[in-house]
Each structure stands twice: as structure tokens, then as C-alpha cells.
Protein backbone atom coordinates (compact mmCIF):
# COMPACT_ATOMS: atom_id res chain seq x y z
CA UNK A 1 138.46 212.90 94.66
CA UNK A 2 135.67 210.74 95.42
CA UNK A 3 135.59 210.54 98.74
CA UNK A 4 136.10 214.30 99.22
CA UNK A 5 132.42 215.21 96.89
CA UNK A 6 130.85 212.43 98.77
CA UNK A 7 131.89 213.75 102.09
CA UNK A 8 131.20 217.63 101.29
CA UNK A 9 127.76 216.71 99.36
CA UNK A 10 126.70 214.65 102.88
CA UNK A 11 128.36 217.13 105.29
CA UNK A 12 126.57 219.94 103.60
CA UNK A 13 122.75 217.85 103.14
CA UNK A 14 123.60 217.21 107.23
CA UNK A 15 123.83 220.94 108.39
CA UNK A 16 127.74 219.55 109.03
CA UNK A 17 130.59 222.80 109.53
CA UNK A 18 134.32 221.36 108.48
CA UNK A 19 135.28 222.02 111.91
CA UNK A 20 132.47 219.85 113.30
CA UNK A 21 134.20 216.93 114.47
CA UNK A 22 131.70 214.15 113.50
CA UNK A 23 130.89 210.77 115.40
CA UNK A 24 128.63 208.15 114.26
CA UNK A 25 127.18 204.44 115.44
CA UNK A 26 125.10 202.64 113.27
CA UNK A 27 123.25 199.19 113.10
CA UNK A 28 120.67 197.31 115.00
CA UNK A 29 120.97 198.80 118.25
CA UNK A 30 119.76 196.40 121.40
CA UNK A 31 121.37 196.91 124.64
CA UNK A 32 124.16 194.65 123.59
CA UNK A 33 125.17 197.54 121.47
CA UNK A 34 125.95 199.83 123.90
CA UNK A 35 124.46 202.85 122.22
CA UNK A 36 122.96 204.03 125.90
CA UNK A 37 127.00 203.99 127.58
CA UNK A 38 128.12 205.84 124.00
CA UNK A 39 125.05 208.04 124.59
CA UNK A 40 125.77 208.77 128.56
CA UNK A 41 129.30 209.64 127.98
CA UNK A 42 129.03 211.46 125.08
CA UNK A 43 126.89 214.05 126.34
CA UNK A 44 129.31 214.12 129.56
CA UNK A 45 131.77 215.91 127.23
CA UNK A 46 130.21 219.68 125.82
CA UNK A 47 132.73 220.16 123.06
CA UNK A 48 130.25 222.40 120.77
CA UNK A 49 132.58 220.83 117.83
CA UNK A 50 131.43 216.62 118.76
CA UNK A 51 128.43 216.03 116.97
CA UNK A 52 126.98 212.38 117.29
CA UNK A 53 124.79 211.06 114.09
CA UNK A 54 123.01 207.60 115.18
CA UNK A 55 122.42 205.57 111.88
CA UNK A 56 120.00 202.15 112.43
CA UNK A 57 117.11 200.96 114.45
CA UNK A 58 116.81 201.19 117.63
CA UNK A 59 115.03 198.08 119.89
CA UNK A 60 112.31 198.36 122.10
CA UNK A 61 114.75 197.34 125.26
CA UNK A 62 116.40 200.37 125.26
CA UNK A 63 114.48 203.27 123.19
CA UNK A 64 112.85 204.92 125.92
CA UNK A 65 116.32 206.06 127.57
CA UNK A 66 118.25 205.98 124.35
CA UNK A 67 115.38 208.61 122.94
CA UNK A 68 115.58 210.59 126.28
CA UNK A 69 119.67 210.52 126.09
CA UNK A 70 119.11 212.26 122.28
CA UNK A 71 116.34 214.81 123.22
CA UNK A 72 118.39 215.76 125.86
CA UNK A 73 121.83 217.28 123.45
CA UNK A 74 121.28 218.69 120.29
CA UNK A 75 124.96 217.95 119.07
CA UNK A 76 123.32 214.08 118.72
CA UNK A 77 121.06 213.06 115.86
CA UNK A 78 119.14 209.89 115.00
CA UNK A 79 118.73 209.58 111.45
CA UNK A 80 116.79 206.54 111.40
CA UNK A 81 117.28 203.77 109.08
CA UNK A 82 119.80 204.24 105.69
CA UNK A 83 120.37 202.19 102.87
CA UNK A 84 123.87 201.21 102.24
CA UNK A 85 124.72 203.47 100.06
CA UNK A 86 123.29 206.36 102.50
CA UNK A 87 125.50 204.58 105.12
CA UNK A 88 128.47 205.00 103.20
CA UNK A 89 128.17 208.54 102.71
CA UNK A 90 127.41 208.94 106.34
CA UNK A 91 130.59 207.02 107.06
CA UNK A 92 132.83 209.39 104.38
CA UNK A 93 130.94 212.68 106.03
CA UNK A 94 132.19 211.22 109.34
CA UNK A 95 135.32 211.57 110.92
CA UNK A 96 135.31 208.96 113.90
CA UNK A 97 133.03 205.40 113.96
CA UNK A 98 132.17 204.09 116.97
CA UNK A 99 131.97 200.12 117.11
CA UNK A 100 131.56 199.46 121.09
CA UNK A 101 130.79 195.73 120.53
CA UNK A 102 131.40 192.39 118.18
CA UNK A 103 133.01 193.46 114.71
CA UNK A 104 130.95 193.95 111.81
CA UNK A 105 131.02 194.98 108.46
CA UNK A 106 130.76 198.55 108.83
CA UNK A 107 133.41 199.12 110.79
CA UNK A 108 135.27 197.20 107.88
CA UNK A 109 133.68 199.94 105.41
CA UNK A 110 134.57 203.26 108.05
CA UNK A 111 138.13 202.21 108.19
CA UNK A 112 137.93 202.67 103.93
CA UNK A 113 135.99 205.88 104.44
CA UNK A 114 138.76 207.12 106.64
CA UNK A 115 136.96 207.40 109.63
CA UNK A 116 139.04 207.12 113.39
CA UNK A 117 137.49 204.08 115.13
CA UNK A 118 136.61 203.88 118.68
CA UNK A 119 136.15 199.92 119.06
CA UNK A 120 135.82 197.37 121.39
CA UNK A 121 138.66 195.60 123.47
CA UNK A 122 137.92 192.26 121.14
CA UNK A 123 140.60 189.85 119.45
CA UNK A 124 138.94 189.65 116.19
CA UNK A 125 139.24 193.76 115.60
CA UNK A 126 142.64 194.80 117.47
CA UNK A 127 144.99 194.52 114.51
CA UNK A 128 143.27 197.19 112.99
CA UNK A 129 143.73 199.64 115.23
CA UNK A 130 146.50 201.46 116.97
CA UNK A 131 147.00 204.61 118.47
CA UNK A 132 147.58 206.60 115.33
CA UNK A 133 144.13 206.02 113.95
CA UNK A 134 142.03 204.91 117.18
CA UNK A 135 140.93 203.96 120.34
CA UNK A 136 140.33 200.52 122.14
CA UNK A 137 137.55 200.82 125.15
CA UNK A 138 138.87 198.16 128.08
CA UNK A 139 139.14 198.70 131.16
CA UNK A 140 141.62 201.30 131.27
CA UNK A 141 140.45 203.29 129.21
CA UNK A 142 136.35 204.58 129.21
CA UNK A 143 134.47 206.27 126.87
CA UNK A 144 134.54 208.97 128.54
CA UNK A 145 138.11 209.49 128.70
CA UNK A 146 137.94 208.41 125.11
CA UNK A 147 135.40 211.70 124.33
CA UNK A 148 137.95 214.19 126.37
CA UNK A 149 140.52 212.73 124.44
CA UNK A 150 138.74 213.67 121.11
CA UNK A 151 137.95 217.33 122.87
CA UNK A 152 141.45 217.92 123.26
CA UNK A 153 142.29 217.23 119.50
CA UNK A 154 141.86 219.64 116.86
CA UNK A 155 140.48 218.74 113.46
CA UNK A 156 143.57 218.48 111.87
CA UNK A 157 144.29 215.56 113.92
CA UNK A 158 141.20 213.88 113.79
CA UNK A 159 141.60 213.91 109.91
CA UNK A 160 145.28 212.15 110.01
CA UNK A 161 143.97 209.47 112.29
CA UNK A 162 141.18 209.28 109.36
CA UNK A 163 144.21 208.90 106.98
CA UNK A 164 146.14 206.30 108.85
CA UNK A 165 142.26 204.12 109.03
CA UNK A 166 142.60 203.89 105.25
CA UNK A 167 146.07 203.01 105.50
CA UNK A 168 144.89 200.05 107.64
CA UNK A 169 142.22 199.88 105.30
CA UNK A 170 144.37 199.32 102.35
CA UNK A 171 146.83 196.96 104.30
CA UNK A 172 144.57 194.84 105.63
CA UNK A 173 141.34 195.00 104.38
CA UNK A 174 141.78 194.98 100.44
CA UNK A 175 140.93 191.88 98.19
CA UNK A 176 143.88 191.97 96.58
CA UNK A 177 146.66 191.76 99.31
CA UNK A 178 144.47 188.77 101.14
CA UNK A 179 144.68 187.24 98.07
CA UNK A 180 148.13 187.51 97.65
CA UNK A 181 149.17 186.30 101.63
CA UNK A 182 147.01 183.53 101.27
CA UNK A 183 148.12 182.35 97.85
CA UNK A 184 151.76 183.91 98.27
């Protein structure tokens, strides 16, 4: 019950329709990030429905094209920095969290806010993902296959593979059950 005020609350204060199908990246952003590939692929795809929201800070190495990239599609957003709280109403308005590099914490949290996840091909982050709640970028399969791919779905789907990421969530990712393999 929650989630669903904090998501409709955030969704509405966004401008955000239910059948928007929403896609955010969020932290530090340098060009190790890979917000300027998410950006030039994303705006490859014209699905009326994607709608990127770009949460963080973005470096000097790569905010002249990034900023050009977000002028140039009005589906994309940069909302500038967010407290932590902020971000995790973000995440629960979203509906797929894009993580093209190293794992962080966030994409920890989206999984819990039932967000999709569209992550890098890296060790550390595979086990939580699989094709019912996700996508892994490697070489044979692009962003931009990975943004058609989202096109072809309708929201319906996008919300189950939000369902199974707090599945994962709760399998994986909650205190308790570490506790319990570790100790067990």
C-alpha cells in the first residue's frame, strides 16, 4: 500500500500518465557512466510511452553532449540532484532502472521499488537478474535493441517484470535471509 501512494503521489508531482512507461539513471554521471550511449539510444527509439528521468550530477566531461542529447527529446528529463528519500520515490514512480556500469546501491534499492533493471554484463550484479525482470547489455545485446524491446511491451508487462525485481529483491537482497545463509 505503500509503495502504490508513493508511486501515484511522485507519478502525479512528475506530469507521469500510468501508461507512461518510465526509465530512470541516477548518480554521479562521468563518462564512465554511460549516460551519453543510454542517452543516444534512447532517443533512437520514439515510443511516445518511454519517458527517461535523469536523477544526479552530471560532470563537466560529458555535459555539453549529455545536455544537447536532453534538449533534443522531450520524453527525457534531468531533474538534477535528489535527496535519498526523493530518489526513492523516483525509483517507486519508475518502472525500469538503468545501471549501465559497476553495481551500486541504487540499483540494490530499484530492485525493492520494483523497478525492471537494465544492467551491465558484470559478475558482481548477474544473479539478480534474469529475463523475467531484466536485461543484461553485452555484446549481444545493445541498448538499443534493449529500448525496442521495451517498445514492443505493453505496460502490463513492464509492471510484472517490476514484480519479479522485488521478488529478487526479497530473495536476495533482504537482511534477514543473508543472515540466515550465512549463519544457517
Amino acid at each position: 500500500k505503500e509503495y502504490s501512494n508513493i508511486r501515484n503521489l511522485t507519478r502525479r508531482e512528475y506530469d507521469l500518465n500510468n501508461d507512461d512507461i518510465v526509465l530512470i539513471q541516477s548518480g554521479k554521471m562521468d563518462a564512465t557512466k554511460k549516460l551519453d550511449e543510454t542517452l543516444r539510444n534512447f532517443v533512437q527509439v520514439p515510443d511516445s510511452r518511454m519517458k527517461l528521468l535523469i536523477v544526479g550530477h552530471i560532470f563537466e566531461d560529458i555535459c555539453q553532449e549529455v545536455k544537447s542529447l536532453i534538449a533534443s527529446d522531450t520524453r527525457i528529463r534531468y531533474l538534477g540532484w535528489k535527496s535519498a528519500n526523493e530518489l526513492r520515490n523516483i525509483l517507486c514512480a519508475a518502472d525500469i532502472y538503468i545501471q549501465p556500469a559497476s553495481q551500486t546501491a541504487t540499483m540494490q534499492t530499484s530492485l525493492c521499488c520494483r523497478c525492471a533493471v537494465i544492467i551491465h554484463n558484470n559478475e558482481s550484479q548477474k544473479y539478480l537478474v534474469n529475463p523475467s525482470n531484466g536485461w543484461i547489455i553485452n555484446n549481444s545485446l545493445s541498448f538499443k535493441e534493449i529500448f525496442f524491446s521495451i517498445a514492443s511491451k505493453n505496460t502490463k508487462e513492464i509492471l510484472i517484470m517490476g514484480d519479479q525485481s522485488h521478488k529478487v529483491a526479497q530473495n536476495y537482497l533482504d537482511y534477514k535471509k543473508l543472515a540466515a545463509r550465512l549463519y544457517g
